[in-house]
C-alpha atoms as a PDB file:
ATOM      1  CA  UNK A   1     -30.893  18.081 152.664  1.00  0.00           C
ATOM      2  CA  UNK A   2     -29.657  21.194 150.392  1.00  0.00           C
ATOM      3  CA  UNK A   3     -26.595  18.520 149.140  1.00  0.00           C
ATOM      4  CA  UNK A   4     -29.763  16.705 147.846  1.00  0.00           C
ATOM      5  CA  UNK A   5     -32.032  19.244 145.795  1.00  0.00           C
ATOM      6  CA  UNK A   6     -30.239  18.035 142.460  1.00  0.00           C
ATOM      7  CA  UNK A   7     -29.416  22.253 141.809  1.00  0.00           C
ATOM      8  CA  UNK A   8     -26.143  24.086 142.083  1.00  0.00           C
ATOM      9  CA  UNK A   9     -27.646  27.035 142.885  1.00  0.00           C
ATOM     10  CA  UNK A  10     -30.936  28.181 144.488  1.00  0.00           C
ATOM     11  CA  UNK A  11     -32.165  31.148 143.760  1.00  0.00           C
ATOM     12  CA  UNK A  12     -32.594  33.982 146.308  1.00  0.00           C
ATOM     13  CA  UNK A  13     -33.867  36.688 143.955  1.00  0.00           C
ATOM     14  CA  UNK A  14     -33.388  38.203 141.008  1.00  0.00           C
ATOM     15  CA  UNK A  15     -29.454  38.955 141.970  1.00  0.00           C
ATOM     16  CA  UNK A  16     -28.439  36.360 144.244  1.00  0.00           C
ATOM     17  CA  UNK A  17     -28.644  32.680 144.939  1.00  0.00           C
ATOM     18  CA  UNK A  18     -27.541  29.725 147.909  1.00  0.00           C
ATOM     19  CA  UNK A  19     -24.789  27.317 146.120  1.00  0.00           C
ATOM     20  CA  UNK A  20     -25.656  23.741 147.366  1.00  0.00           C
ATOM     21  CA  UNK A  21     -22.922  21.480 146.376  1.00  0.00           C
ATOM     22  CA  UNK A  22     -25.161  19.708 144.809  1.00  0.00           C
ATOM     23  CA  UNK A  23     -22.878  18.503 142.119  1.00  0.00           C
ATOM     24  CA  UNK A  24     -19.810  17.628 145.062  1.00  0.00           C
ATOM     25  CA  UNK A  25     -22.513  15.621 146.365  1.00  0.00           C
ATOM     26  CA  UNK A  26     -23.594  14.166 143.612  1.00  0.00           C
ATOM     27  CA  UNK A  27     -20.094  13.095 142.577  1.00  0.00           C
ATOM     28  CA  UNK A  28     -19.617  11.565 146.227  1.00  0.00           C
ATOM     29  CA  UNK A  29     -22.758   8.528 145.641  1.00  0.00           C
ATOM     30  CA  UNK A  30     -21.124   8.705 142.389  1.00  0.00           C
ATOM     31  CA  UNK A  31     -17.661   7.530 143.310  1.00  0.00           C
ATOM     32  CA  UNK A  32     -18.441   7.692 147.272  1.00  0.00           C
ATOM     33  CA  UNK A  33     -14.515   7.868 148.374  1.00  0.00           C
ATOM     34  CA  UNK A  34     -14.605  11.323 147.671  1.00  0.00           C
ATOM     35  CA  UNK A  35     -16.381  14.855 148.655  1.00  0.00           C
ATOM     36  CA  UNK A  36     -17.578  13.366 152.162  1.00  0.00           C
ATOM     37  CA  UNK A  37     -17.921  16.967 153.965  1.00  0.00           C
ATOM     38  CA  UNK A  38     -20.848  19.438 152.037  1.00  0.00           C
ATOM     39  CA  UNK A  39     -18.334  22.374 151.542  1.00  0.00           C
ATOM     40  CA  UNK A  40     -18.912  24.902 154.131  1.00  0.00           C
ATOM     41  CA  UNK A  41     -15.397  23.600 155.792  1.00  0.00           C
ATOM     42  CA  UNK A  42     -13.191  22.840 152.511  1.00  0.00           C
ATOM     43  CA  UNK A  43     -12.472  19.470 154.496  1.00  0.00           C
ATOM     44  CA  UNK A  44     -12.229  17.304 151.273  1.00  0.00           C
ATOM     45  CA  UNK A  45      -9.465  19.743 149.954  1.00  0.00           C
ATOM     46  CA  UNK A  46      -7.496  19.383 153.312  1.00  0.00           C
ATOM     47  CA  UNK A  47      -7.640  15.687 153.664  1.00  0.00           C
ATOM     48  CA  UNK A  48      -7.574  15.180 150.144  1.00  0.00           C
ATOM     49  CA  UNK A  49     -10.223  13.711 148.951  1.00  0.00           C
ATOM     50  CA  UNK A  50     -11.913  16.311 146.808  1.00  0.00           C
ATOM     51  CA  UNK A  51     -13.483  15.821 143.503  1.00  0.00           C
ATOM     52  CA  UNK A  52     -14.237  18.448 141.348  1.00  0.00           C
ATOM     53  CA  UNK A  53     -15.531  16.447 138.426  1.00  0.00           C
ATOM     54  CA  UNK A  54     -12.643  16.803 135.602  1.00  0.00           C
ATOM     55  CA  UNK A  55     -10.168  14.365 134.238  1.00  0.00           C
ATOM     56  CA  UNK A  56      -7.629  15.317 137.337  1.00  0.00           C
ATOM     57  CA  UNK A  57     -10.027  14.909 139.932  1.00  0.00           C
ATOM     58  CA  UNK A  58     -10.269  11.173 138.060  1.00  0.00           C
ATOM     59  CA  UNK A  59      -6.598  11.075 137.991  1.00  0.00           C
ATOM     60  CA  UNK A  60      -6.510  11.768 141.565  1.00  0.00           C
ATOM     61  CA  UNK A  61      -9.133   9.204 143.167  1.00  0.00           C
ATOM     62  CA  UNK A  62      -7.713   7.000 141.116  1.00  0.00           C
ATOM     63  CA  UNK A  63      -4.443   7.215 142.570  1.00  0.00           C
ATOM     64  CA  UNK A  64      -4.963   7.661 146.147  1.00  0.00           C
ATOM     65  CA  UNK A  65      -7.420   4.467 145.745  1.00  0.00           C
ATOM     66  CA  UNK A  66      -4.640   2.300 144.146  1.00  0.00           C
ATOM     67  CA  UNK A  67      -2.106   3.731 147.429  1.00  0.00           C
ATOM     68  CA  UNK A  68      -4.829   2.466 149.714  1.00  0.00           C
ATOM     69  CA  UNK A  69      -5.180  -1.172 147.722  1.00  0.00           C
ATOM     70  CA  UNK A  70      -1.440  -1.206 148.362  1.00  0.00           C
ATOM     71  CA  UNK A  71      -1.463  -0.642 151.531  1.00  0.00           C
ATOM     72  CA  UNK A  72      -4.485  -3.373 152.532  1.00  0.00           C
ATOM     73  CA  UNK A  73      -2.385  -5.603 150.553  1.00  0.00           C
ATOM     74  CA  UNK A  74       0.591  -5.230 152.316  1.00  0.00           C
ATOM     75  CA  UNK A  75      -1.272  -5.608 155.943  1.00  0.00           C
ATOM     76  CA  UNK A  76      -2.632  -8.788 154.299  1.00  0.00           C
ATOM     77  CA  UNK A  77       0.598  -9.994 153.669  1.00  0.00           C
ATOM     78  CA  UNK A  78       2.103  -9.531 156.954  1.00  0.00           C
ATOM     79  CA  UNK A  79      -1.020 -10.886 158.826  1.00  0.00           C
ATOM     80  CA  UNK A  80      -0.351 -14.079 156.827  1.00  0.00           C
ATOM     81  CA  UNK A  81       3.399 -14.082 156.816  1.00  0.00           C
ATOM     82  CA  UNK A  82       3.036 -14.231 161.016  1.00  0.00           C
ATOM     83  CA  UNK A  83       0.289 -16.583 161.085  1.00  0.00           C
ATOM     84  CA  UNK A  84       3.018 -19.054 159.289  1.00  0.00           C
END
């Protein structure tokens, strides 16, 4: 539920305030391959699929999306080349 407030932060008095991820969240219904755990456990960063919402977070999806195309289309492939 906090990934889903639509705030970074939440305040907790004058001084201090709860982060929520909001915006990791918001970028993972966004794009949805990326920022699938809510950042307690940096998860995304270890397994690569973290999206911090600049041009090289783009740059990133992008390319670990077009390596996963590849590799569908090379099971493809092989599925039909021993169904011949």
């Amino acid at each position: 539920m906090v990934g889903h407030v639509g705030f970074d932060k939440i305040e907790a008095g004058e001084e201090g305030g709860l982060d929520t991820h909001a915006y990791a969240h918001y970028l993972h219904h966004k794009y949805f391959e990326v920022n699938y755990a809510d950042g307690l456990i940096p998860f995304d960063k270890w397994f690569g699929t973290w999206h911090d919402g600049t041009k090289d977070g783009d740059e990133a999806m992008n390319a670990r999306w077009q390596k996963k195309l590849q590799r569908e289309n090379a099971r493809k492939e092989a599925q039909e080349g021993n169904q011949a």
